[in-house]
C-alpha atoms as a PDB file:
ATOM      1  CA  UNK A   1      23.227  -5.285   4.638  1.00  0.00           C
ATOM      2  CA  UNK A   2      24.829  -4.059   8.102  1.00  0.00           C
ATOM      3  CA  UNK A   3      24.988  -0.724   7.004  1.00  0.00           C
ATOM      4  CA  UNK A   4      21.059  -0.397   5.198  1.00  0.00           C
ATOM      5  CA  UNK A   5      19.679  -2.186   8.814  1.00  0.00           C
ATOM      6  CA  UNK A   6      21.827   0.315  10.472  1.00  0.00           C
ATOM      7  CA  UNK A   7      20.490   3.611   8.537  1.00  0.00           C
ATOM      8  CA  UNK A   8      16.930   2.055   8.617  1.00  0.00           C
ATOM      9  CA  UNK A   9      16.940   1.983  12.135  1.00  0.00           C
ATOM     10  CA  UNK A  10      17.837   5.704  12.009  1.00  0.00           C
ATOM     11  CA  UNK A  11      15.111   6.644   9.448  1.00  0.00           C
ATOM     12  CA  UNK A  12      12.850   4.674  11.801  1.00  0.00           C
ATOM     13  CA  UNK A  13      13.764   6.497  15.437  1.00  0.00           C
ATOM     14  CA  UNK A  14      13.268   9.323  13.443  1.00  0.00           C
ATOM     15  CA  UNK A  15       9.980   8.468  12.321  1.00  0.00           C
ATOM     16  CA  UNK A  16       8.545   7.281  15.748  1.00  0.00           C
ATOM     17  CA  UNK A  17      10.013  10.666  17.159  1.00  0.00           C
ATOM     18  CA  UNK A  18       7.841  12.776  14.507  1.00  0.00           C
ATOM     19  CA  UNK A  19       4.989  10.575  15.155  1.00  0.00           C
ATOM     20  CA  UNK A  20       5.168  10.506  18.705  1.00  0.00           C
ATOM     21  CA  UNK A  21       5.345  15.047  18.197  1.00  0.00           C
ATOM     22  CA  UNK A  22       2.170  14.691  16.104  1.00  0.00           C
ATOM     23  CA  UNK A  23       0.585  12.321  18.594  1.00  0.00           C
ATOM     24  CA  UNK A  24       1.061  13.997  21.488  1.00  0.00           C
ATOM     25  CA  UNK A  25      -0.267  17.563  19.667  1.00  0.00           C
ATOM     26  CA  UNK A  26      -3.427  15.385  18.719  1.00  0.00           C
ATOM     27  CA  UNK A  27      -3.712  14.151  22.592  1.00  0.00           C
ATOM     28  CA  UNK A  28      -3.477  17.989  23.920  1.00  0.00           C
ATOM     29  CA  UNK A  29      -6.417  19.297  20.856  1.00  0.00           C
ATOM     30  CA  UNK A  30      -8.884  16.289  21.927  1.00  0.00           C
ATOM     31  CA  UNK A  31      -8.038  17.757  25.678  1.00  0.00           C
ATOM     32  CA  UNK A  32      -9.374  21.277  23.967  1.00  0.00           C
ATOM     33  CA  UNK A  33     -12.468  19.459  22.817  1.00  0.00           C
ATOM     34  CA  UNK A  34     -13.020  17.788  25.978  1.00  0.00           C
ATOM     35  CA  UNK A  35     -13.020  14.433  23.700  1.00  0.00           C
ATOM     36  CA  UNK A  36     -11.817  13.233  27.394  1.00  0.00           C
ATOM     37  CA  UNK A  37     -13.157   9.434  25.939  1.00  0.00           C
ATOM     38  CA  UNK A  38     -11.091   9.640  22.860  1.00  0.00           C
ATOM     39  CA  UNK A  39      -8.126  10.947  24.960  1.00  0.00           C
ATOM     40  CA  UNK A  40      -7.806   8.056  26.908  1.00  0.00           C
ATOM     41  CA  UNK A  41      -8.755   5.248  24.514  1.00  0.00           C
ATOM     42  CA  UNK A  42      -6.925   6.189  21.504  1.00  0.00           C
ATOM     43  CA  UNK A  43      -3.504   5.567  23.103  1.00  0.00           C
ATOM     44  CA  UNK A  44      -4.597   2.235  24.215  1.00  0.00           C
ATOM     45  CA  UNK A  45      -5.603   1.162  21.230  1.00  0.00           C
ATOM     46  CA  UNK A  46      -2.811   2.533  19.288  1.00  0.00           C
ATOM     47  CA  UNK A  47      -0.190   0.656  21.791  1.00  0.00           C
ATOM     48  CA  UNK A  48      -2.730  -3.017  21.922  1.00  0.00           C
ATOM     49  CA  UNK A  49      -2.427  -2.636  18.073  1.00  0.00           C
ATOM     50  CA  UNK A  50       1.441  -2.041  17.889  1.00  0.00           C
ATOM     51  CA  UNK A  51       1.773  -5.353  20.291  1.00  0.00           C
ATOM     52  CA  UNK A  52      -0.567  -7.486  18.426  1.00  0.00           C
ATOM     53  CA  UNK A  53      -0.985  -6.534  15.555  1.00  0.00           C
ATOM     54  CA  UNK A  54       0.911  -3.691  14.184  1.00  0.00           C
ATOM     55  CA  UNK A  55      -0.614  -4.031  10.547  1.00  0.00           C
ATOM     56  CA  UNK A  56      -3.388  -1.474  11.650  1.00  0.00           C
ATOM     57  CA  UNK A  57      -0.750   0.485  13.986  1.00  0.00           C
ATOM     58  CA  UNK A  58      -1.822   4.495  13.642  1.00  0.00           C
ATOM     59  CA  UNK A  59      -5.490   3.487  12.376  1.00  0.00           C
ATOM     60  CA  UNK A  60      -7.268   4.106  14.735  1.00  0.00           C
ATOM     61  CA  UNK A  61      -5.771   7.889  15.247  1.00  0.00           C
ATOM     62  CA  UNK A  62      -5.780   8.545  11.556  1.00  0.00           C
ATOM     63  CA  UNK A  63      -9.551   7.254  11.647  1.00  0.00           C
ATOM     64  CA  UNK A  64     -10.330  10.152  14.008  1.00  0.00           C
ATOM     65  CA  UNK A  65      -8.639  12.866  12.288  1.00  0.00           C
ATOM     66  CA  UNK A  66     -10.648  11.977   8.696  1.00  0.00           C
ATOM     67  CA  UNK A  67     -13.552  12.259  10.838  1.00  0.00           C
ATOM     68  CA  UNK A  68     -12.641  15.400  12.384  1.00  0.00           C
ATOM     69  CA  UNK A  69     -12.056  16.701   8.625  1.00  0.00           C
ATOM     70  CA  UNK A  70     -14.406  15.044   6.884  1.00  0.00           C
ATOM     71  CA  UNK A  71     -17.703  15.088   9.603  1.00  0.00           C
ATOM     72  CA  UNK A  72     -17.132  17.826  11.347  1.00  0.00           C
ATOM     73  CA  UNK A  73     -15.157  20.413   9.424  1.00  0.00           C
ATOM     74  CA  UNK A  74     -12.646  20.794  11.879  1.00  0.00           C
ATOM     75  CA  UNK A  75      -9.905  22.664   9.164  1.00  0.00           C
ATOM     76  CA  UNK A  76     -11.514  25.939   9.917  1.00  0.00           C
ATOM     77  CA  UNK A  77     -11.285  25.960  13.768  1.00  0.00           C
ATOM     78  CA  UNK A  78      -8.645  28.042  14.756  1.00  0.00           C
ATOM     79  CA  UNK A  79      -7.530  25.830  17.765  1.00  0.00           C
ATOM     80  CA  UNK A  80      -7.097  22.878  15.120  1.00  0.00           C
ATOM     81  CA  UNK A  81      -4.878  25.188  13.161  1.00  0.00           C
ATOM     82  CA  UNK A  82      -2.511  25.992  15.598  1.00  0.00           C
ATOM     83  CA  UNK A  83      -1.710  22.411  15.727  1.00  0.00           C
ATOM     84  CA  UNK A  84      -2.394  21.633  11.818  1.00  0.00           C
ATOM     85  CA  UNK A  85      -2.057  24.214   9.515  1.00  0.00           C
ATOM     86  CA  UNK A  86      -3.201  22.071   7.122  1.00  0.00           C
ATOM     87  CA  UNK A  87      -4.525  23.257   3.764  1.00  0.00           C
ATOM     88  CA  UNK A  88      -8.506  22.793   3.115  1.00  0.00           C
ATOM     89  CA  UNK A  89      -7.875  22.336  -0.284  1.00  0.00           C
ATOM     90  CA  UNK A  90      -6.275  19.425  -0.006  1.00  0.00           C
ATOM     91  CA  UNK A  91      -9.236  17.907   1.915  1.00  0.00           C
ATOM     92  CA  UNK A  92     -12.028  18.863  -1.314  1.00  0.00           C
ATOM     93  CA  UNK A  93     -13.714  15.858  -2.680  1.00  0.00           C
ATOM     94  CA  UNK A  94     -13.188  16.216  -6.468  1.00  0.00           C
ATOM     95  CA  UNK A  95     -14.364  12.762  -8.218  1.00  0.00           C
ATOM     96  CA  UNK A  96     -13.321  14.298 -11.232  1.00  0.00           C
ATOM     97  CA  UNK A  97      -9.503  14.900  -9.941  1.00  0.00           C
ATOM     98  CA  UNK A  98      -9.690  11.187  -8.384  1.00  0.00           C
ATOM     99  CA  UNK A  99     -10.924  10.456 -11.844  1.00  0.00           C
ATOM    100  CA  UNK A 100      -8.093  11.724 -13.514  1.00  0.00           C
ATOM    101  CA  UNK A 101      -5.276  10.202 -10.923  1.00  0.00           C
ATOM    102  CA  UNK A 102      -7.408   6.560 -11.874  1.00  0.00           C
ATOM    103  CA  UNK A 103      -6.664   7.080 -15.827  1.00  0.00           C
ATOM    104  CA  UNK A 104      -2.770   8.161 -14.700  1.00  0.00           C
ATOM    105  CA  UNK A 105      -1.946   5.519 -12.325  1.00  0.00           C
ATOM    106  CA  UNK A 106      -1.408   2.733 -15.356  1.00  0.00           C
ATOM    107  CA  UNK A 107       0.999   4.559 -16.972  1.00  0.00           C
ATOM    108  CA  UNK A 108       2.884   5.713 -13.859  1.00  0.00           C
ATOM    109  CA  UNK A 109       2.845   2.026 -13.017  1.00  0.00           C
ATOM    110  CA  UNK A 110       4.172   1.200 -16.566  1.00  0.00           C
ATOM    111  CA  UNK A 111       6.857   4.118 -16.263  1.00  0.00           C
ATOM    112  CA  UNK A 112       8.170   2.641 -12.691  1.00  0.00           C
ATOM    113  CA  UNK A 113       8.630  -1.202 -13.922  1.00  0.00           C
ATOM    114  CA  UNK A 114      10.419  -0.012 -16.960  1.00  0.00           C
ATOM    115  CA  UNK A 115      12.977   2.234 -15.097  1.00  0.00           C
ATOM    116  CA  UNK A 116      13.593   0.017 -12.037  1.00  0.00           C
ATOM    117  CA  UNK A 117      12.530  -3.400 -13.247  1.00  0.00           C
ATOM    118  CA  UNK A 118      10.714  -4.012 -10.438  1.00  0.00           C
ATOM    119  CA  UNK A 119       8.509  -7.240 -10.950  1.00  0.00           C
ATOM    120  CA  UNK A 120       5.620  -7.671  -9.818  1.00  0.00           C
ATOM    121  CA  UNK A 121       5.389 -11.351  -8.473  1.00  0.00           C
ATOM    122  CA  UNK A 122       9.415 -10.990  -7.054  1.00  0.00           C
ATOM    123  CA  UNK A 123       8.503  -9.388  -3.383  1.00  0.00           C
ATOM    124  CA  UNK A 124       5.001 -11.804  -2.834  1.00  0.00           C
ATOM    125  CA  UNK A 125       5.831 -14.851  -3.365  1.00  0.00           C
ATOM    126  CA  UNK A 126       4.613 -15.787   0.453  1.00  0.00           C
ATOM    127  CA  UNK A 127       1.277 -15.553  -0.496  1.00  0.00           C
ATOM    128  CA  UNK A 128       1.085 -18.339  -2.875  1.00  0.00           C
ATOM    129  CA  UNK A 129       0.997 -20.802   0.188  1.00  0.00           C
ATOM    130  CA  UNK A 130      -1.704 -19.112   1.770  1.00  0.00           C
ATOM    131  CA  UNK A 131      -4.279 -20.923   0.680  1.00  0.00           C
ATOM    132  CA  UNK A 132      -7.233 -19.821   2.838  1.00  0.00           C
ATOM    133  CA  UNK A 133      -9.415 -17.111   0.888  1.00  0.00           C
ATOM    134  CA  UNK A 134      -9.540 -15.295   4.042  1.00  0.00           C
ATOM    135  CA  UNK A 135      -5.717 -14.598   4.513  1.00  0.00           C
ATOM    136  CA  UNK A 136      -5.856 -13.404   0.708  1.00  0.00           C
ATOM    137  CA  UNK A 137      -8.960 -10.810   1.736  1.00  0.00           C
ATOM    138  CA  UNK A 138      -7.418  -9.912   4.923  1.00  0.00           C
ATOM    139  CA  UNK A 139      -3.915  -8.839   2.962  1.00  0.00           C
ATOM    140  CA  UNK A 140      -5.531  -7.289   0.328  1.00  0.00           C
ATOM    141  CA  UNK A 141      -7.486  -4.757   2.904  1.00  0.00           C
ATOM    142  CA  UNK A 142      -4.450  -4.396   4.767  1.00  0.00           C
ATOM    143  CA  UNK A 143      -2.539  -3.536   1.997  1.00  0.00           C
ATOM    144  CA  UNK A 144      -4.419  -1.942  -0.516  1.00  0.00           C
ATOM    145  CA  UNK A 145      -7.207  -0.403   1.495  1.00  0.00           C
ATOM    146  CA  UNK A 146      -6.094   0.230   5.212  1.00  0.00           C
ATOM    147  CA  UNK A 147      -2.389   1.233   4.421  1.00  0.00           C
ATOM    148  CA  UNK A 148      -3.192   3.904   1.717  1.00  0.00           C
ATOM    149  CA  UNK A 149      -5.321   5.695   4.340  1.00  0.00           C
ATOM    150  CA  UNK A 150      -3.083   5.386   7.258  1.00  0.00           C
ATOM    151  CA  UNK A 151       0.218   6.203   4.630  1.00  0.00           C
ATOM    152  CA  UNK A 152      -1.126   9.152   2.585  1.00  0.00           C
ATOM    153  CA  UNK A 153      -2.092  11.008   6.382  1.00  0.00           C
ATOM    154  CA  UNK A 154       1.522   9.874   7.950  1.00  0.00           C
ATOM    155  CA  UNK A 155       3.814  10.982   5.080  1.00  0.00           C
ATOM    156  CA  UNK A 156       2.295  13.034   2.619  1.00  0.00           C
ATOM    157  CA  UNK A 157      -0.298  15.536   5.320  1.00  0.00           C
ATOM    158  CA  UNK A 158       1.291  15.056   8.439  1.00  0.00           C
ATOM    159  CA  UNK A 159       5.461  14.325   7.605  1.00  0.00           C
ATOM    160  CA  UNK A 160       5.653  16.027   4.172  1.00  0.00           C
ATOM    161  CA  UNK A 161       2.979  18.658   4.380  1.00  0.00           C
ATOM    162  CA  UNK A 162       2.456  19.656   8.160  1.00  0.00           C
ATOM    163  CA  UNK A 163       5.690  19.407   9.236  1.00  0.00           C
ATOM    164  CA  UNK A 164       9.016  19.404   6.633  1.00  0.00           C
ATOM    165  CA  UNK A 165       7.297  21.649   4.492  1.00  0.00           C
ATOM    166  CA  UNK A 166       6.954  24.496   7.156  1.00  0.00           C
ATOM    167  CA  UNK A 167      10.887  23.778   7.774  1.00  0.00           C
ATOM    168  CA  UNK A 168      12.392  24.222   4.634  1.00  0.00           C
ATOM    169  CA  UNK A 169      12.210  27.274   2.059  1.00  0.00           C
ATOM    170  CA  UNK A 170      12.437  24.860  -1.045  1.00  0.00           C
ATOM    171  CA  UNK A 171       9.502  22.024  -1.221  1.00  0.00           C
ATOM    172  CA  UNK A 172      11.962  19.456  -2.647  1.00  0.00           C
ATOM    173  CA  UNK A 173      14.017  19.377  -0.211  1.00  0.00           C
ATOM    174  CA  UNK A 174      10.806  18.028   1.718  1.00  0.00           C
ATOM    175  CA  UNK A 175       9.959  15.663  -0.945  1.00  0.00           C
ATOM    176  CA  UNK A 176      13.142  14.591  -0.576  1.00  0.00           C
ATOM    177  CA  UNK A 177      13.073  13.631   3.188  1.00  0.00           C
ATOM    178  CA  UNK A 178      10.338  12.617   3.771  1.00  0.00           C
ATOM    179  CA  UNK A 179      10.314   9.969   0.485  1.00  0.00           C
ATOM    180  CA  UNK A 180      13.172   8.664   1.916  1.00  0.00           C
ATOM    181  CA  UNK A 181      11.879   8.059   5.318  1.00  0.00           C
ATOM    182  CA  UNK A 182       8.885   6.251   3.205  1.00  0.00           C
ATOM    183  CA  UNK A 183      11.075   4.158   1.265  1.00  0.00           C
ATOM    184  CA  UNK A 184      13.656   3.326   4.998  1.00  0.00           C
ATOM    185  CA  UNK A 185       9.891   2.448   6.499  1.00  0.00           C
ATOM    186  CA  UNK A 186       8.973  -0.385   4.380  1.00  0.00           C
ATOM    187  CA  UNK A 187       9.848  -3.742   3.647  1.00  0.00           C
ATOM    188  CA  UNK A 188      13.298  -5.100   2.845  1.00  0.00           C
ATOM    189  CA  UNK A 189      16.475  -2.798   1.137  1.00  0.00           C
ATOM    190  CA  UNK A 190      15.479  -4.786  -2.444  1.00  0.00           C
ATOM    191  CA  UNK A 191      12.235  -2.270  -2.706  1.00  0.00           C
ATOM    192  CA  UNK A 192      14.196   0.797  -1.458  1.00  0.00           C
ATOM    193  CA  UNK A 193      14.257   2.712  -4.705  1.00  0.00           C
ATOM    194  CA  UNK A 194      10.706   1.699  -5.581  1.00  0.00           C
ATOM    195  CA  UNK A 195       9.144   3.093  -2.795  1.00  0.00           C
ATOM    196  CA  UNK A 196      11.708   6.028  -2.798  1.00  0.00           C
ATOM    197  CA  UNK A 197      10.084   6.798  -6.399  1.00  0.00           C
ATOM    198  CA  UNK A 198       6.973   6.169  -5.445  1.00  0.00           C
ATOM    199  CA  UNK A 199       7.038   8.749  -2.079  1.00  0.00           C
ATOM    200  CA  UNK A 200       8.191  10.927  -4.610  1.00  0.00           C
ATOM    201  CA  UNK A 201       5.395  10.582  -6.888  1.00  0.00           C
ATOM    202  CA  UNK A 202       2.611  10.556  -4.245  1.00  0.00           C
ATOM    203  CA  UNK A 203       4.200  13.983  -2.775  1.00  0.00           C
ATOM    204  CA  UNK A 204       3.209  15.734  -6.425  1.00  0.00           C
ATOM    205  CA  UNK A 205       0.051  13.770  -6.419  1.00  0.00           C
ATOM    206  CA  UNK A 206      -0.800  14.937  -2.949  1.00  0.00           C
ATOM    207  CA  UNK A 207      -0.126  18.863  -3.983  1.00  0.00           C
ATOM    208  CA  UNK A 208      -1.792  18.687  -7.545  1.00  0.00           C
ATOM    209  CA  UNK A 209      -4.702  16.329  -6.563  1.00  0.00           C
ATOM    210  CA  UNK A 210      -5.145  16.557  -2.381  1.00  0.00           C
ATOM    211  CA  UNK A 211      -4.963  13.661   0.282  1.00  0.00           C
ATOM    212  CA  UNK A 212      -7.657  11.826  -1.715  1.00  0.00           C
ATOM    213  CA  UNK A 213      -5.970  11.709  -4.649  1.00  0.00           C
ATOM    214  CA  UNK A 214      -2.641  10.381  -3.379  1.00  0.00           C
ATOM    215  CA  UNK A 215      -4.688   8.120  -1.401  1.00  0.00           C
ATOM    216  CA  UNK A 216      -5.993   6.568  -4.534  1.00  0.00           C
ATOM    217  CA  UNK A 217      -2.887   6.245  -6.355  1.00  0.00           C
ATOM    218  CA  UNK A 218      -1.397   4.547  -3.451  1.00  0.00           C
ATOM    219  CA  UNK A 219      -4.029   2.008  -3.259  1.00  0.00           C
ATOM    220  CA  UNK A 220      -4.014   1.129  -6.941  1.00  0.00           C
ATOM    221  CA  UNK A 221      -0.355   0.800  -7.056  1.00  0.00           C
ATOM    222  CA  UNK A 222      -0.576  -1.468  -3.862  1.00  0.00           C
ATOM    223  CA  UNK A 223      -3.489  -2.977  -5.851  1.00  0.00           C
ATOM    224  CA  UNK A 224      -1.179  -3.862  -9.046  1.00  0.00           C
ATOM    225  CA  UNK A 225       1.575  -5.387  -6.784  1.00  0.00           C
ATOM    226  CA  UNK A 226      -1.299  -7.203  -4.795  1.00  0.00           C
ATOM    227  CA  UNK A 227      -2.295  -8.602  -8.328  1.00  0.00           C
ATOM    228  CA  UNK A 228       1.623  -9.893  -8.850  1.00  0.00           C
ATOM    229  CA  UNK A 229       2.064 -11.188  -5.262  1.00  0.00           C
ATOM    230  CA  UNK A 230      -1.062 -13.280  -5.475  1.00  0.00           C
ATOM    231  CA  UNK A 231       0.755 -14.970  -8.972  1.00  0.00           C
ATOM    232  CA  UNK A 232      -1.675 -12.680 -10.913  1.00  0.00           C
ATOM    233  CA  UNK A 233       1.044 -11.940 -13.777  1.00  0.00           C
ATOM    234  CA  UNK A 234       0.529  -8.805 -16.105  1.00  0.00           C
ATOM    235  CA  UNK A 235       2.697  -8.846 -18.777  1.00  0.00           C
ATOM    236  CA  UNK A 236       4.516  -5.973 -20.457  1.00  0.00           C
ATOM    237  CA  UNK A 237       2.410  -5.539 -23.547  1.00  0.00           C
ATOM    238  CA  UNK A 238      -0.679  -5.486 -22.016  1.00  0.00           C
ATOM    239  CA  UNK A 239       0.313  -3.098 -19.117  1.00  0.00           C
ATOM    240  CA  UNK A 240       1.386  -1.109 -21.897  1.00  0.00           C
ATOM    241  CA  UNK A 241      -1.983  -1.090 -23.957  1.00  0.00           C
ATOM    242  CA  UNK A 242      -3.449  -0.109 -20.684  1.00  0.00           C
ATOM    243  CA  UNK A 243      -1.443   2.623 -19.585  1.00  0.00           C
ATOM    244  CA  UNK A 244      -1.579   4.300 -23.346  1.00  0.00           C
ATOM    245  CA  UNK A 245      -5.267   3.411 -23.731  1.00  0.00           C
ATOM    246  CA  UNK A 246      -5.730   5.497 -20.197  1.00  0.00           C
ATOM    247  CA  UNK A 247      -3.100   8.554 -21.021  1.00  0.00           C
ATOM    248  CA  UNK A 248      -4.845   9.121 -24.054  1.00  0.00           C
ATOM    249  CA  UNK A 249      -8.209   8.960 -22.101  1.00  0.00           C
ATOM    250  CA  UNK A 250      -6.753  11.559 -19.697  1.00  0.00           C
ATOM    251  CA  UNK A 251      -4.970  13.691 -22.275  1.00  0.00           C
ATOM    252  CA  UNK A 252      -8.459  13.847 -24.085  1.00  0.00           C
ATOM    253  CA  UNK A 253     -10.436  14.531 -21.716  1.00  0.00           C
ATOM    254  CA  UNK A 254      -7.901  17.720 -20.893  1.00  0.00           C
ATOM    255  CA  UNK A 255      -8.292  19.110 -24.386  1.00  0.00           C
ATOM    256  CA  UNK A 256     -11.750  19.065 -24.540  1.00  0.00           C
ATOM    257  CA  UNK A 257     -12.184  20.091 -21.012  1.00  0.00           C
ATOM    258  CA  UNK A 258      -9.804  22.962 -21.814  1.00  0.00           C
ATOM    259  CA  UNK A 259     -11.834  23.605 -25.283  1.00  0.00           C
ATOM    260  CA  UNK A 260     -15.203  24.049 -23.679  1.00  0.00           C
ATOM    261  CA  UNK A 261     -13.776  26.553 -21.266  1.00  0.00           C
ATOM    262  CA  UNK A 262     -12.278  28.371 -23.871  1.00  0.00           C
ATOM    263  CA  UNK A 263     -15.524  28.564 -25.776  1.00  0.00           C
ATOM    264  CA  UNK A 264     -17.253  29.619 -22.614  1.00  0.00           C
ATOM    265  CA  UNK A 265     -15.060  32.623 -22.052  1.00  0.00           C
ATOM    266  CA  UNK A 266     -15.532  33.510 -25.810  1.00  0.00           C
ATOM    267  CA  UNK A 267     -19.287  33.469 -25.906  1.00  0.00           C
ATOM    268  CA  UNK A 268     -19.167  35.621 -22.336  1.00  0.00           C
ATOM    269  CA  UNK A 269     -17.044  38.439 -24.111  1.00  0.00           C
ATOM    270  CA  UNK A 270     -19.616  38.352 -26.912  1.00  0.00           C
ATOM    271  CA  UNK A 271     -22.399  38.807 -24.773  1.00  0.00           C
END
């Protein structure tokens, strides 16, 4: 135990030292935009946040940068991408690719209990005694909908893609780092490996599918644990029936996807 507090600690300094780079690039860009409003308040509100309630620490700031992307298209400005080289591709809106990570997230879930026997009711049992609907709802957006958002940007754009990919020739070796700074970030040493695996996961998710894709894994897998810590129990066989019913959903939809482009190419050579 002395040794894992120690090393998470590390993993931690190191994290608040890579956020506190990205932060202050952000605070010099909104000083380029003469966002002199946003400047100002977004540090307070970060640091208010962090000393009362850290569960929406990194919000607000991640809140602006969507915007930034998402409003005002602020990928293609050159001044942004001295900061943030950031891919636009990873930014496209595809409901078919958030589609497909929805019909692959079952089975992914399936494949992670099976090799690491994680169960789903072992790490929530604290929220059996809250009995108040409102601390369930609360959790649930923390968890499932706030984190995802805030998570995906930290690790997988800003951590993984923005920063340890531009260091190192080979991409796994960023995987690598920053899934274990994920998995040192989070909870208690028992769910070390899970969220190791899962960092992992979410970095190939993130390249194949974009931010909103890994965003939407995250929150269903956060949504399947929710469904465990709140003494909703799924049981093997049916997680099973689920995650094969939606591979074969996925893997069908591929083939005939694939088929009509084929078809398409042959009846433009014939023409």
């Amino acid at each position: 135990m002395g040794a894992l507090s120690y090393v998470k600690f590390i993993f931690t300094i190191l994290l608040i030292i890579i956020l506190l780079k990205q932060y202050v690039e952000m605070w010099i860009l909104l000083d380029k935009f003469n966002q002199k409003v946003l400047k100002y308040t977004l540090p307070i509100c970060e640091i208010l946040l962090l000393l009362f309630y850290d569960g929406l620490f990194l919000f607000p700031s991640v809140m602006v940068f969507l915007i930034l992307i998402y409003r005002y298209n602020i990928l293609d400005n050159k001044t942004f991408k001295t900061f943030y080289p950031i891919s636009k591709l990873k930014f496209n809106v595809n409901i078919n690719s958030i589609l497909q990570v929805v019909f692959l997230s079952p089975f992914l879930f399936f494949i992670f209990q099976a090799i690491i026997s994680f169960n789903l009711d072992s790490s929530g049992n604290n929220l059996i005694y809250q009995k108040q609907f409102i601390d369930y709802l609360t959790f649930f957006v923390l968890t499932s909908i706030i984190a995802p958002v805030v998570e995906e940007f930290t690790f997988r754009v800003l951590i993984y893609d923005n920063w340890l990919s531009s260091l190192f020739n080979k991409k796994i070796v960023a995987v690598l780092i920053s899934s274990v700074i994920f998995a040192f970030t989070h909870f208690d040493y028992k769910t070390y490996i899970y969220t190791f695996v899962t960092g992992v996961t979410l970095c190939f998710i993130y390249d194949i599918y974009g931010y909103l894709g890994s965003v939407t894994l995250h929150m269903l897998f956060n949504i399947y644990s929710f469904l465990g810590m709140s003494g909703i129990n799924i049981e093997w066989k049916n997680l099973f029936i689920v995650s094969f019913i939606s591979l074969s959903i996925l893997v069908i939809n591929y083939n005939v996807n694939y088929g009509l482009k084929v078809l398409q190419k042959r009846k433009n050579i014939v023409r």
